[in-house]
Every structure is written in C-alpha cells, then in structure tokens.
Protein backbone atom coordinates (compact mmCIF):
# COMPACT_ATOMS: atom_id res chain seq x y z
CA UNK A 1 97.31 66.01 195.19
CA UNK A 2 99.36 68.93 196.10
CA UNK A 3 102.49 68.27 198.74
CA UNK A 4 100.98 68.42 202.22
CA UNK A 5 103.23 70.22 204.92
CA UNK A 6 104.58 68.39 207.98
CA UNK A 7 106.89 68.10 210.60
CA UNK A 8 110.32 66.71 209.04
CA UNK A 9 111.43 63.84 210.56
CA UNK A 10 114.45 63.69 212.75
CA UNK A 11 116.31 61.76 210.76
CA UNK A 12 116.19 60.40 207.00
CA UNK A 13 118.33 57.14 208.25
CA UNK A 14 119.57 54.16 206.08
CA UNK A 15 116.34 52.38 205.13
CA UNK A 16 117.84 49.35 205.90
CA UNK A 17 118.48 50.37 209.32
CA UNK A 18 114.85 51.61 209.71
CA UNK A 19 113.77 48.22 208.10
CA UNK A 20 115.11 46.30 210.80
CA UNK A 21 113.45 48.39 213.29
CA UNK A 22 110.18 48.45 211.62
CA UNK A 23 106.98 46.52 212.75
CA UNK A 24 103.67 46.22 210.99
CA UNK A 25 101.05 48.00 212.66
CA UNK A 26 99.64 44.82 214.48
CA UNK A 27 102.07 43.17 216.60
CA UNK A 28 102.71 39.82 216.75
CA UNK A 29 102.29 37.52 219.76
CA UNK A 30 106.39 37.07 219.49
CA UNK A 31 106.99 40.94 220.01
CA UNK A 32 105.05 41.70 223.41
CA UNK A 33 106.80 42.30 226.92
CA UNK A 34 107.80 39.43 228.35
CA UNK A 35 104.91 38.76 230.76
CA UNK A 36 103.14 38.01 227.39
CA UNK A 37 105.45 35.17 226.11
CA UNK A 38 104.27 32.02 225.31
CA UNK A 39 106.80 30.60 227.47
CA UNK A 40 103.96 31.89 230.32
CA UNK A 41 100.80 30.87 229.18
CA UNK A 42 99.49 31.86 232.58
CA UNK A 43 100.16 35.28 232.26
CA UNK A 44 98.04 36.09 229.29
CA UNK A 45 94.80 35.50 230.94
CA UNK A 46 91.49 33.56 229.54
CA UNK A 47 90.20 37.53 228.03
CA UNK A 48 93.11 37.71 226.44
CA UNK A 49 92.28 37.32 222.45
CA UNK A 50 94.46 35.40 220.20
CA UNK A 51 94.72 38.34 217.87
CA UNK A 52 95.42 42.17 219.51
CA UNK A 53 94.17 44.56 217.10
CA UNK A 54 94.89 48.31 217.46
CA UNK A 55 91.78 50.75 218.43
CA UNK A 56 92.00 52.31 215.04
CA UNK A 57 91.11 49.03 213.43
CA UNK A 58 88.27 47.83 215.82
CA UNK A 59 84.77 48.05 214.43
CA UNK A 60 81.77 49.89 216.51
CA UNK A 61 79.51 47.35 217.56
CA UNK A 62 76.38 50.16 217.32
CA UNK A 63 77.58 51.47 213.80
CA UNK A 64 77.70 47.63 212.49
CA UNK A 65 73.96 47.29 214.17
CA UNK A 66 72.98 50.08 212.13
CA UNK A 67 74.11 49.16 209.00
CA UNK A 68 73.02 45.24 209.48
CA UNK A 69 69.73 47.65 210.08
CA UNK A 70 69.85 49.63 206.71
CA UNK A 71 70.80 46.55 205.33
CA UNK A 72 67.34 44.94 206.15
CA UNK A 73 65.62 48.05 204.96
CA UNK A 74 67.44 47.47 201.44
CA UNK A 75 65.57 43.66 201.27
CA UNK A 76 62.31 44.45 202.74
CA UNK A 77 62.50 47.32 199.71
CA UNK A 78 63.11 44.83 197.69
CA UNK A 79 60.84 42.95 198.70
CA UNK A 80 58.09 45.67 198.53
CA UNK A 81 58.89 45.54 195.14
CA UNK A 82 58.49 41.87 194.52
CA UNK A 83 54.70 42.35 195.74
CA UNK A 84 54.04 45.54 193.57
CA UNK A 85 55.77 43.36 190.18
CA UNK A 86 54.00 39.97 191.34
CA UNK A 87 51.50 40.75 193.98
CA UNK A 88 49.59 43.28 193.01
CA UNK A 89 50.24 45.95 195.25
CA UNK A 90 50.41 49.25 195.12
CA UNK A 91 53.21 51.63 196.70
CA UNK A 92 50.93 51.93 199.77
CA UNK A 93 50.29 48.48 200.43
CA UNK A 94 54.34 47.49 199.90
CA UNK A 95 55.10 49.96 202.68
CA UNK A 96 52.30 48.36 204.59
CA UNK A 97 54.20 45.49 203.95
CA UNK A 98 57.53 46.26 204.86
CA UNK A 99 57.61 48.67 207.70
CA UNK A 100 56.05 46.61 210.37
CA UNK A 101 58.84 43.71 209.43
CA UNK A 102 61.68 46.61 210.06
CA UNK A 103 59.89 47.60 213.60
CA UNK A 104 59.80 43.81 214.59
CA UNK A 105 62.75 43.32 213.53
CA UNK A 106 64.15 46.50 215.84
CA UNK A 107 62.14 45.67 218.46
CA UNK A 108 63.55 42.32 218.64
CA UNK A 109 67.11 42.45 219.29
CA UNK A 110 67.52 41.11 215.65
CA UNK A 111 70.63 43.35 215.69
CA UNK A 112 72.28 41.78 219.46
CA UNK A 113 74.73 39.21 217.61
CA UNK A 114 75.94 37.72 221.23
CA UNK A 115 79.06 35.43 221.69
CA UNK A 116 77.05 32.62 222.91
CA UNK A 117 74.32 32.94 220.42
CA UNK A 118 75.18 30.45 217.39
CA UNK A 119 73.22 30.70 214.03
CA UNK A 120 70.26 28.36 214.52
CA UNK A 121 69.33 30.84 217.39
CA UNK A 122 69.67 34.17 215.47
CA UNK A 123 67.55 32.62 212.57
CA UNK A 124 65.02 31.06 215.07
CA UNK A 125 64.83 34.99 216.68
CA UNK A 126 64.88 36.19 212.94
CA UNK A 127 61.87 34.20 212.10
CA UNK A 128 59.48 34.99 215.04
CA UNK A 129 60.38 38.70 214.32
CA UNK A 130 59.67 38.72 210.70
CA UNK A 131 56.75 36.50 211.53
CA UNK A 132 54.93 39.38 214.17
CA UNK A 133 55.95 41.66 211.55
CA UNK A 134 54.20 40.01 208.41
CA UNK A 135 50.89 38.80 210.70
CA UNK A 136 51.17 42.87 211.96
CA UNK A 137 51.49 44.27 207.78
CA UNK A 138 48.36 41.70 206.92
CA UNK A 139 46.05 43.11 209.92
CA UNK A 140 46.86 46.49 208.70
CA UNK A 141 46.35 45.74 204.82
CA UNK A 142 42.98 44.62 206.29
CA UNK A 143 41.62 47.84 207.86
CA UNK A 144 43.57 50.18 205.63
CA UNK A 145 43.12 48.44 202.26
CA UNK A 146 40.61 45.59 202.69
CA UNK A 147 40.14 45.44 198.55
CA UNK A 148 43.73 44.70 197.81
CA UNK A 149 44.76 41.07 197.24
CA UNK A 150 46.13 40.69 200.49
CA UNK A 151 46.99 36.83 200.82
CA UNK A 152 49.36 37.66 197.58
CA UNK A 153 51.14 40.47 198.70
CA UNK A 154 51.52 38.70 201.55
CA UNK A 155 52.80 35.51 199.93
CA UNK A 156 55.13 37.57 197.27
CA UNK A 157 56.24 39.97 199.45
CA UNK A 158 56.40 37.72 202.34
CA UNK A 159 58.63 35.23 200.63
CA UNK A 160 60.86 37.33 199.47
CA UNK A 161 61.83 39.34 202.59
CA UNK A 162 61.76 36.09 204.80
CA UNK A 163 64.18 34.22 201.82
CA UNK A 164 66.65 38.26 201.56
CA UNK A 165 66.58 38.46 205.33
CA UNK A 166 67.60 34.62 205.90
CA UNK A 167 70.19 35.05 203.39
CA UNK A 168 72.03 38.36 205.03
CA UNK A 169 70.94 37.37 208.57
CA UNK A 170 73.02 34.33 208.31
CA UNK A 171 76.17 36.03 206.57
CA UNK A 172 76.04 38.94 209.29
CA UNK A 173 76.34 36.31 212.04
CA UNK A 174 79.08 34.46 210.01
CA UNK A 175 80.81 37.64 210.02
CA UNK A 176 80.23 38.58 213.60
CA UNK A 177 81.78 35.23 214.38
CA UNK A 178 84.52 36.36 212.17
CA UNK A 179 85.16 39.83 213.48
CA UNK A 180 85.08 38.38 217.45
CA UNK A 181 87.46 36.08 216.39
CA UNK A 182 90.47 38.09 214.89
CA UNK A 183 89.86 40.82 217.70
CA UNK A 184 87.85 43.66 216.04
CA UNK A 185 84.70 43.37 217.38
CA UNK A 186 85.24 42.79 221.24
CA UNK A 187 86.75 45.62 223.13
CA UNK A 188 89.96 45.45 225.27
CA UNK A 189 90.22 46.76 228.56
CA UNK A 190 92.47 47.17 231.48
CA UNK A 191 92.03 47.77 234.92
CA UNK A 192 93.29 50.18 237.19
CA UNK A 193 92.75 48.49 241.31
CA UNK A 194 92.50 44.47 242.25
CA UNK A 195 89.16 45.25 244.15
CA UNK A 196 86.27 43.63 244.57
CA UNK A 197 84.48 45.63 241.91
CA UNK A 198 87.52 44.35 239.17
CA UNK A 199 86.99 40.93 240.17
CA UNK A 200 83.35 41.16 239.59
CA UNK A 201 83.40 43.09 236.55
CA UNK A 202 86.16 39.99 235.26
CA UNK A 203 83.74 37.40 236.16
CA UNK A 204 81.05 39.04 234.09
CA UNK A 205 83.01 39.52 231.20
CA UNK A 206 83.95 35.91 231.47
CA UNK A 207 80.03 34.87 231.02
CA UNK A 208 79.17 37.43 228.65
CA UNK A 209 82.43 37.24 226.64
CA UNK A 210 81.11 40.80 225.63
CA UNK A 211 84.60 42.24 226.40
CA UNK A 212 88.11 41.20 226.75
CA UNK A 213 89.87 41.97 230.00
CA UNK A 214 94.03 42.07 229.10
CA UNK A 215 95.51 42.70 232.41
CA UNK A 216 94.74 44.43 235.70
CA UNK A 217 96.96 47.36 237.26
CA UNK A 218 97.36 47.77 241.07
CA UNK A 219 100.21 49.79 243.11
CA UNK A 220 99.68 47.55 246.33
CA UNK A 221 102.46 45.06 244.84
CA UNK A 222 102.48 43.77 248.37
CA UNK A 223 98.61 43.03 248.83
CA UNK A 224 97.55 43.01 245.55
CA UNK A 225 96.98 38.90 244.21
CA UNK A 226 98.97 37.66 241.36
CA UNK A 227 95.61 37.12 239.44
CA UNK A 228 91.89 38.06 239.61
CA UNK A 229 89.73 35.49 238.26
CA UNK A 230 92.57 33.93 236.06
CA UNK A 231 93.20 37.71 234.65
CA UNK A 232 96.90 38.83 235.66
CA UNK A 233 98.32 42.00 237.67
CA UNK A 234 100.96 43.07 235.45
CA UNK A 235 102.19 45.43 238.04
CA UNK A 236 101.29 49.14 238.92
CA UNK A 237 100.32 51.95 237.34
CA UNK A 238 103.84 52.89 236.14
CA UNK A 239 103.80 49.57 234.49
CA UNK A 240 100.40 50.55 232.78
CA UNK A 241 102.03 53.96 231.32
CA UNK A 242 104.73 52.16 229.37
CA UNK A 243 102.96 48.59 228.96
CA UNK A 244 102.78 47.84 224.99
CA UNK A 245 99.79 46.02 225.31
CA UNK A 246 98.03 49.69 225.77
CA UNK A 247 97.97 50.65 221.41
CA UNK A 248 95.59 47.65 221.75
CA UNK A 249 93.39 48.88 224.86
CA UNK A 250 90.24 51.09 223.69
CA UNK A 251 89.47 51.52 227.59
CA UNK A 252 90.85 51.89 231.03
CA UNK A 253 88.53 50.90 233.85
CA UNK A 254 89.84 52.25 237.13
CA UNK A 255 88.14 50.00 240.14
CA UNK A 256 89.19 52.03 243.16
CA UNK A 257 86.51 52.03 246.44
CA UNK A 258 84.18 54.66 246.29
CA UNK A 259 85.37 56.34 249.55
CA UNK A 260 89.03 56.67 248.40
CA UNK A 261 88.59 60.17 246.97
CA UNK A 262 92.21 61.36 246.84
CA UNK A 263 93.22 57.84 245.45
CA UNK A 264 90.78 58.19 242.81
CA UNK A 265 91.45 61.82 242.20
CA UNK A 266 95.23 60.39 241.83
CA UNK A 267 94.99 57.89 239.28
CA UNK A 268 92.73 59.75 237.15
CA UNK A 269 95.50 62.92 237.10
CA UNK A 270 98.26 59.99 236.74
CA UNK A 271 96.27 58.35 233.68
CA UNK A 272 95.23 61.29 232.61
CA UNK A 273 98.17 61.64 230.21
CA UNK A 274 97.01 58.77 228.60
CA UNK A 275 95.63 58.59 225.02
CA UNK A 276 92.94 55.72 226.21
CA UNK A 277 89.52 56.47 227.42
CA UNK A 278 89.65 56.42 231.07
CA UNK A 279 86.26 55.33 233.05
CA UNK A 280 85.32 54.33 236.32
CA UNK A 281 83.76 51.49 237.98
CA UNK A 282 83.70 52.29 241.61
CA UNK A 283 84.49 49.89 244.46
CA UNK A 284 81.69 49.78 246.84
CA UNK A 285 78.45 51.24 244.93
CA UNK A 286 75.18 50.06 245.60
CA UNK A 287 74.65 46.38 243.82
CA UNK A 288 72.45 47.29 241.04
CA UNK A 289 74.12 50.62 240.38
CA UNK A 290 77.43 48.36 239.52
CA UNK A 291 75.55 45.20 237.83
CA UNK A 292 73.74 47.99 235.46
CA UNK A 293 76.96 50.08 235.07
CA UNK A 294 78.60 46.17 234.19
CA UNK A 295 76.56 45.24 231.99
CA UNK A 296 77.19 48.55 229.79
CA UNK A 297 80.88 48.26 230.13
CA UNK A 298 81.36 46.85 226.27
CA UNK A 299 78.73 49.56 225.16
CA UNK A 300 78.91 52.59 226.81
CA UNK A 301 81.24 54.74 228.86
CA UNK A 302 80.66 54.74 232.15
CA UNK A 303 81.90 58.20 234.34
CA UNK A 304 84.42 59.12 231.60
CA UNK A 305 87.19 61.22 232.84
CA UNK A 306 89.66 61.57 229.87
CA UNK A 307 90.49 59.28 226.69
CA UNK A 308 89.66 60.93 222.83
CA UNK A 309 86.53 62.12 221.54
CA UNK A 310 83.97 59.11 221.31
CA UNK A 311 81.86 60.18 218.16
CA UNK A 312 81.52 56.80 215.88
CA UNK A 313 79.36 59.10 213.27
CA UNK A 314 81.83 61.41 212.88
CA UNK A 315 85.15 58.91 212.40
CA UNK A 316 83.04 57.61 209.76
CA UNK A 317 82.79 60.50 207.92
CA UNK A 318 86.54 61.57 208.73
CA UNK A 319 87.33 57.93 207.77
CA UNK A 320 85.50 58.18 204.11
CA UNK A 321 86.10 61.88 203.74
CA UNK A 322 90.48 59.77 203.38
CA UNK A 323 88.90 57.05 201.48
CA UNK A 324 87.74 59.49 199.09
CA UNK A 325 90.18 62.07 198.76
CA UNK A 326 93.29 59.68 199.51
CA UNK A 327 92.04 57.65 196.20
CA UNK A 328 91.93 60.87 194.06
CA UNK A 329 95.30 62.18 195.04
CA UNK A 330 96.87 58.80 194.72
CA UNK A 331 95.55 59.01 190.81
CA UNK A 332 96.83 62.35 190.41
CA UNK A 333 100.34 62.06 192.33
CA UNK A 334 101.18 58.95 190.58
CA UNK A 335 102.94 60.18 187.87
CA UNK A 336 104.69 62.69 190.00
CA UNK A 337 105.73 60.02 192.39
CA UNK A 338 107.22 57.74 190.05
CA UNK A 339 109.57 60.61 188.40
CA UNK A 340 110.44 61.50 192.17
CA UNK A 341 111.46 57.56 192.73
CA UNK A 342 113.65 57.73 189.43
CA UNK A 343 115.17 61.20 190.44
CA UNK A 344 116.24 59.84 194.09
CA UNK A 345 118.01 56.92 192.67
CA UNK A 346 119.98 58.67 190.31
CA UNK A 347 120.95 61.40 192.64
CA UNK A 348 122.43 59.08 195.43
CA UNK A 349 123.02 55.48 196.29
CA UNK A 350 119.64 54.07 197.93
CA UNK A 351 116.29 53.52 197.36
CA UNK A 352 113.87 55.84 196.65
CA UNK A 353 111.47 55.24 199.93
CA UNK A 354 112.56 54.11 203.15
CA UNK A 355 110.20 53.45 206.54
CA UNK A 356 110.57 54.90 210.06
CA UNK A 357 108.25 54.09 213.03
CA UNK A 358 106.40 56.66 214.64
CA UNK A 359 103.71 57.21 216.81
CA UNK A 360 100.10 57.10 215.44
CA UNK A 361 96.47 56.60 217.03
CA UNK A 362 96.44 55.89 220.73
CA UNK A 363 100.17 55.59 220.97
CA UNK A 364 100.56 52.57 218.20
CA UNK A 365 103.53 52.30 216.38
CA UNK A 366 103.11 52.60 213.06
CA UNK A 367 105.06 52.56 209.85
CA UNK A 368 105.13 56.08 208.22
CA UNK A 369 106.76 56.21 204.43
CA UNK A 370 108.31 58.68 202.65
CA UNK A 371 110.37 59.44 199.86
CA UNK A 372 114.08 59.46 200.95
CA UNK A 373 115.92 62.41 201.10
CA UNK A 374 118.98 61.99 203.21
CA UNK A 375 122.40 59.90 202.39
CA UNK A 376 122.62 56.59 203.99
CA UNK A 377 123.79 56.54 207.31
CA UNK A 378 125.19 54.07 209.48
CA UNK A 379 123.17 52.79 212.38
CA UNK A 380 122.10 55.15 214.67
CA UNK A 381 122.43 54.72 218.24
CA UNK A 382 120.21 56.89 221.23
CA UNK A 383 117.47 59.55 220.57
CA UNK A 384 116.06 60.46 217.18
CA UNK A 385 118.27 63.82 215.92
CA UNK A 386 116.10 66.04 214.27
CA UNK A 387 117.32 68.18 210.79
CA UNK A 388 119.11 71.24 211.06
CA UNK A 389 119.68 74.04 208.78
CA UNK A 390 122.30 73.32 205.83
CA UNK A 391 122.18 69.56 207.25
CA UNK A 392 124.74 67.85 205.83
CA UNK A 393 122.81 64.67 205.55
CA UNK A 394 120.32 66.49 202.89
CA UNK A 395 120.88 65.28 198.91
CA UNK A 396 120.09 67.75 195.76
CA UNK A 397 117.10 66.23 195.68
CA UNK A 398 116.37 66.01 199.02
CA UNK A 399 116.58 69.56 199.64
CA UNK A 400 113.61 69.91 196.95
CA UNK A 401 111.14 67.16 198.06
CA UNK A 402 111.48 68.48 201.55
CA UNK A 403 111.16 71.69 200.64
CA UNK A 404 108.14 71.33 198.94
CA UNK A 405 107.18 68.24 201.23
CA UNK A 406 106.92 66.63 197.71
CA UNK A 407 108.87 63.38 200.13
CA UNK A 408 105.47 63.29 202.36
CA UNK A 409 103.41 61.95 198.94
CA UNK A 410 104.14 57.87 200.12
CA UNK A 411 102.11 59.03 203.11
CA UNK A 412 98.80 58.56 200.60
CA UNK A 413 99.19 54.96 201.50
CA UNK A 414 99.32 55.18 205.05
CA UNK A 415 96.10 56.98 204.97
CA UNK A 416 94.40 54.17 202.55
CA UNK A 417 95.60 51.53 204.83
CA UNK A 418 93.62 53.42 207.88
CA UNK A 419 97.46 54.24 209.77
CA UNK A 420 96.44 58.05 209.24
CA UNK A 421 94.28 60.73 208.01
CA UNK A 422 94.91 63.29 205.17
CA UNK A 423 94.25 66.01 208.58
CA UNK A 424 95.66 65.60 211.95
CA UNK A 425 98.62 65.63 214.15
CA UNK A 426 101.83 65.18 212.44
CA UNK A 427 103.40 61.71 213.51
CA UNK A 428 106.61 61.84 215.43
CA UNK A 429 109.30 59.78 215.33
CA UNK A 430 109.31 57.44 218.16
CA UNK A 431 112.12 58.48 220.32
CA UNK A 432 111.98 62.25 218.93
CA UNK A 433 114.54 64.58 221.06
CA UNK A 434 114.39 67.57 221.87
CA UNK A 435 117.74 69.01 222.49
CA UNK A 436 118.86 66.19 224.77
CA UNK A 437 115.86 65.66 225.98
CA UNK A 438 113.69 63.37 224.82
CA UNK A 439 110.13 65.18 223.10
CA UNK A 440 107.39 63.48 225.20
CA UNK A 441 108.82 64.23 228.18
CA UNK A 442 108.47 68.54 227.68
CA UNK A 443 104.51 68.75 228.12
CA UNK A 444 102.36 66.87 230.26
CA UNK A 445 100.00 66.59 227.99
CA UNK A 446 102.11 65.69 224.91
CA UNK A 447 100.18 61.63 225.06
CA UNK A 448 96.93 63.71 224.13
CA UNK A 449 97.96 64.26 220.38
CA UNK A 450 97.53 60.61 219.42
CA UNK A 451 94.13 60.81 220.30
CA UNK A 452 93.47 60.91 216.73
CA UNK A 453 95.04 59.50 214.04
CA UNK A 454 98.35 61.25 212.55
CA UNK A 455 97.62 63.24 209.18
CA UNK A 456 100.02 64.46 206.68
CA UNK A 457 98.92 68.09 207.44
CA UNK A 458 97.32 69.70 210.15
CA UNK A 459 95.79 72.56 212.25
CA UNK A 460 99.24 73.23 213.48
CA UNK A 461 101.65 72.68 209.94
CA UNK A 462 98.60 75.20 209.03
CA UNK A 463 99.56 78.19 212.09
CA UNK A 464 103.76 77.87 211.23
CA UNK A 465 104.39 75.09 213.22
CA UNK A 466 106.33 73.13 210.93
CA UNK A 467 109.97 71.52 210.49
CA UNK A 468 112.07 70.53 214.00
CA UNK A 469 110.45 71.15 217.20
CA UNK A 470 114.30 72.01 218.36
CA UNK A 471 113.06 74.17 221.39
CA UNK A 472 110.64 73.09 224.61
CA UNK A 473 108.38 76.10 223.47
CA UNK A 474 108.15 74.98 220.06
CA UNK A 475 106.93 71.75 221.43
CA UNK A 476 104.43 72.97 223.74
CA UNK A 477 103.21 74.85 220.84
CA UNK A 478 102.98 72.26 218.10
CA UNK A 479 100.90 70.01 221.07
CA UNK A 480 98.51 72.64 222.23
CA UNK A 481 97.94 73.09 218.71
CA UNK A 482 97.79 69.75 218.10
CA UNK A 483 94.88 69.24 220.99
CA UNK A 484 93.22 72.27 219.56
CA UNK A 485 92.64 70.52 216.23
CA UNK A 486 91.47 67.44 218.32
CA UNK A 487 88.51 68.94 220.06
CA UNK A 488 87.49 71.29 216.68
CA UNK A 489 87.63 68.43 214.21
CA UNK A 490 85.11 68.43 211.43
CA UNK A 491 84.36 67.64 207.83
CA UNK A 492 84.64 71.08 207.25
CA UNK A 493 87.67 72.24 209.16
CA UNK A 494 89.46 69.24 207.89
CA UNK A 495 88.67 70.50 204.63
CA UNK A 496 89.64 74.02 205.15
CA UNK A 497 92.73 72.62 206.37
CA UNK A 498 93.36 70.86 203.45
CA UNK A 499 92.74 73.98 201.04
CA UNK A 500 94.76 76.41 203.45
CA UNK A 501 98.03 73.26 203.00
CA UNK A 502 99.35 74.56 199.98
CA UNK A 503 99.26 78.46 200.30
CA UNK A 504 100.61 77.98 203.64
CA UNK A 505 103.38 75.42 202.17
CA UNK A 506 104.24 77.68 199.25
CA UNK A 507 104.38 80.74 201.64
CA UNK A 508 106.83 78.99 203.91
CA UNK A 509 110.71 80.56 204.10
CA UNK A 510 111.15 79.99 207.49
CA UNK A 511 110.61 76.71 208.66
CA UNK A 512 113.66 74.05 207.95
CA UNK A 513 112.18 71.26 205.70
C-alpha cells in the first residue's frame, strides 16, 4: 500500500526516550491519578471494574444481540437441513420448521444476557422458547402440510436445533460472562451533579449491574458529599476535563435539577469540548419519566447534547473496511518496509522504528509507530517542537521517508490492532505546540477531532493540510477539517479518500514532511 500522507510529528526523538514515556493503550491500575491508588480502596467505588478498557475497544451490547441472533439462524438452517436429509421434509416444511423457533426465540429475550442471570437460567429461558417455537412449527406443518411426516421432522429437526442452540447458547453466556468481566461489555459513565437524580440512577446501576458508574463530578465542593451511594466525587467539573479516567468513559450523565436552566445550559457548553457523549438525566422529572429514562441508561442515549456520532452499523463497516484493506497493504508493504528498516540503520546510529504517544479515540493515549527519521536526541524537556524546514534533526534517509511519508507505513499495525483507521484525523503528539503555545489550547473545539479514531490519512492531509500546524490558523484549519470528515464519514468517502492519498501526496511541494 502506497505511503499515506500525514501530519509530521513534532519531533522524531530518541526512541529510547519515547520508550520510557510510552504506555500501552490500556492503562494499568498502577498508572491512574492518585484518587485511584490502591493505597485508597475507598475511592474507586463498588462500579468501578477491575479492568478499564478504552471506548474503542468496548463491544455494542445490540450488535453482539444481533449476531448471537444470526448465529441462531445459522443452526436452525442447519437444522432445517437435518429434517430435509433425515426427516423427510421438503424446503417448505424446514422453513416451517425453523422460523417459528427464530420468532420465539426473539420474542423471548433469548438475546438479554443479564449480570445476574447465570447459565442454568438462560438455558431454562432457551428451552421454553425453542419449545413454543417447535409446538408453534408442528401446528403449522398440520394445517399447511398435513401429509408430511410431521412427528419426524419434528424429531430430526427438533433435535438438532434444540442440541446447536444448547451448544452456542451456553458458549454466548460463557462469553458474556467473559466480556463483563475484563470491562468490554458494561459501559462506563460519569456524572456531572451529586443530586438526587445521580444518587438514584447509582443505586440502580448497583442492582442491575447493567452499567458501571466511575466517579461523580460536582462544583459545590462545599455541599457536595464525599460519596453517593459508595461512588466518589472526584471533584468538579475542571477535574472531569483533565481526569484520565475519561479515555475509559463512553458517557457523561449530567444530573442537574430540571429548573436550573442556566446551570444546565453551563455545563453542557463547559463539556461540550469534550470527546464523550454527553446526556442528561434531569433532577426533578416526574418519577416514571426518570425510572424509564434509568432503566435505558446502558442502552440508549438519553437527551444527547454532544459526544461522537453513535452509529454501531457503520463502525462496523469502517472497522472491517481496516481489517480488510490494513491486511492487504501489510502484504504488499512488507518487502518495502523491511528494505526501509535496513536503510535507517545503516544511515545513522538507532533503530529503525521508534514509538511516540499521541492522542487517539476519545482522547486515549495511544502508541503511534513509525519509521525513524531523525538523529537521536537527548531527552526532551517541555512542549512537543514540531519540524521545520531544512531541520537539522532530519537524516538522508529521513528526508525521503518523510517526504514520501514512506516513515507512516508502521502505522498498518496500529490500524490492525484497532488504535486507528486507514481514514481519519491525523494523531497529534500529546503535548503538540504551537509556537509557544500549546495546540489544544487554539480552538475550542480542537477535543472534537478524537471523536473518531486517528487514521494515517484524512479529509484534511487530502485539502493541503499537511506537515506542522506552526500557525493558530493552520490549526483551526486542520480541526474544522478534521470535524468535517467526522460528520461526512462513509464507506465511500473513506474510500475516495484513500484513492485521492497518493495523487495528493505525490503532488505535494509545499508542505514540510
């Protein structure tokens, strides 16, 4: 796969520096603020999982439903079959069969894998289903096909799709179990407001165990308690901008009463800068209004305000769209990779890749490679400096990968591993400076890139906005750009992006690489 264009980072440092720095892209317990040490166990909160898993990683609880539904459909096929081979049947009569099982089944809240529910129960619920659905497929064999040997399609077909379903109904909630436990299934929230409507929405979550509830968020540090329900207040909402538990958070809940409109008006243009989903859960609504908008907390946004686009279908297809292009440009850039590697070594002292953190989905730190092409440096202290023309830093061979971003191919892992996409936002260096100013800090809506996950080209390398963003306007472009791409992504447009990389890249004079 051709070199795809990018922002350069600021700074090709000593990989060993950048080594130390470096953290894998789920944090361990050891490396949160230190409200979250074990040394205070109290502080953590009974939500708090034992494992924090970024966003990117967690799996949608209505995508797994339907797949543990096509799944079905696959056995009860098979199934079908198994009457048609040994039954009797004809193609008729196995649909007969099988389709009132997948209704039951539906119907049944076969699919609701609850935290409470252990296996003997989902089997128990499997069975009745399956059993409604067989006694349902045997009445209708009876008035549609009365001729056809109906107590052995029925006792083929019936035996197979109770033994298939048993079999995958019983792994799926074995790997439900699995998925709750190591934090990708259950969804991590904050809140915004110690009310009344936080406390209840805590205890709920404590029966249901449908979501985890890290932390709540209040700016009355005088009247605000030092824990709701056992959850901690980890201070106010400036605390809540810059907390590192938030690369873990897939929602913000703001609990503010119902009559505070300017406070709630507020917050939401405070958090609005924020790459989380922001909802709210108002203080002081009518009782079954907030029980029903409760229960559909772990589910459902409630009044979303801001966060990134929430369309499961279409992260799939972005997500297998990498998968599938990632793997064929990894086969063909191999070759061209490992002459790269060899080249680097021989130019300078070093090795060929080194690591630097930057920023990726929802703000999470993530560790971007790439193919070195600066001199070691000693340790660098402050802001991140971006390249400059003629940069003295820049080896032979540095000056050619960068040029033709030939140093971004490493990337191709990041995007296997799920860090990034082959199309989105470029990732910046964490601590990226502009001037002497530090990058984030030049457009209020800069948080709003890592709504998506970084890519090694983009809608903006695409429209000239490549190389150092040295200037506040170049900045302010590069995001707005950025944010465009955001609310236009596609399959397509990602892969018109894609195609338009390397005429763009090749056309490129201007731009320092």
């Amino acid at each position: 796969m051709p070199a795809l264009a990018q922002q350069k980072p600021a700074n090709d440092v000593d990989p060993p520096t950048l080594e130390a720095v470096a953290r894998p892209s789920e944090v361990p317990l050891e490396s949160l603020p230190p409200a979250e040490q074990p040394a205070q166990q109290d502080r953590r909160g009974p939500l708090r999982p034992a494992n924090l898993v970024p966003t990117r990683a967690r799996l949608p609880g209505h995508l797994i439903a339907w797949m543990f539904q096509a799944g079905d459909a696959v056995i009860l096929a098979c199934a079908g079959a198994v009457a048609m081979a040994l039954g009797g049947a004809s193609l008729t009569e196995a649909l007969i069969l099988t389709l009132p099982v997948l209704l039951a089944l539906s119907q049944s809240k076969a699919y609701q894998f609850g935290p409470r529910q252990g296996l003997a129960f989902q089997l128990a619920r499997l069975t009745l289903a399956a059993g409604v659905g067989l006694a349902g497929a045997g009445l209708l064999l009876a008035l549609v096909a009365p001729t056809a040997p109906i107590l052995n399609i029925l006792a083929t077909g019936g035996l197979a799709a109770f033994v298939g379903l048993y079999v995958l109904h019983a792994v799926w909630s074995l790997s439900v179990r699995r998925w709750r436990a190591n934090g990708r299934l259950t969804p991590n929230v904050v809140v915004v407001g110690a009310t009344g409507a936080a406390e209840r929405l805590i205890a709920a979550s404590l029966r249901s165990r449908d979501v985890n509830i890290l932390g709540v968020f209040d700016d009355r540090a005088g009247r605000a308690p030092k824990a709701l329900c056992g959850v901690p207040v980890l201070g106010g909402t400036e605390a809540l901008m810059n907390h590192k538990v938030m690369p873990y958070v897939d929602r913000v809940v703001i609990t503010v009463p119902a009559k505070a409109q300017r406070r709630v008006s507020q917050l939401v243009e405070r958090l609005r800068v924020l790459p989380n989903e922001i909802t709210l859960l108002l203080d002081g609504e009518a009782p079954d209004q907030e029980a029903a908008a409760i229960s559909r907390i772990a589910n459902v946004p409630l009044a979303r305000v801001s966060g990134p686009p929430t369309d499961a279908g279409r992260a799939l297809v972005k997500r297998l769209q990498d998968l599938a292009i990632g793997s064929i440009a990894l086969l063909v850039a191999a070759p061209v990779m490992a002459i790269i590697a060899v080249l680097i070594r021989l130019d300078s002292p070093g090795p060929a890749l080194f690591r630097q953190r930057r920023h990726g989905f929802n703000n999470e730190e993530i560790v971007v490679w790439k193919f070195r092409s600066m001199r070691a440096a000693p340790p660098q202290t402050g802001g991140v400096r971006q390249v400059a023309a003629d940069d003295d830093r820049v080896t032979r061979i540095g000056r050619f990968i960068r040029k033709t971003s030939l140093d971004e191919l490493p990337q191709i892992f990041n995007v296997l591993r799920g860090e990034m996409s082959l199309v989105g936002p470029r990732p910046h260096p964490v601590g990226l400076m502009t001037g002497e100013v530090e990058s984030a800090r030049l457009v209020h809506e800069y948080a709003h890139r890592h709504r998506m996950k970084p890519g090694m080209t983009g809608w903006a390398a695409i429209h000239g906005s490549r190389g150092p963003v040295d200037t506040p306007e170049l900045v302010r472009r590069r995001v707005a750009l950025d944010v465009e791409y955001i609310e236009r992504q596609s399959f397509w447009l990602d892969l018109y992006i894609i195609i338009m990389t390397i005429p763009c890249l090749l056309g490129d004079s201007e731009n320092v690489r």
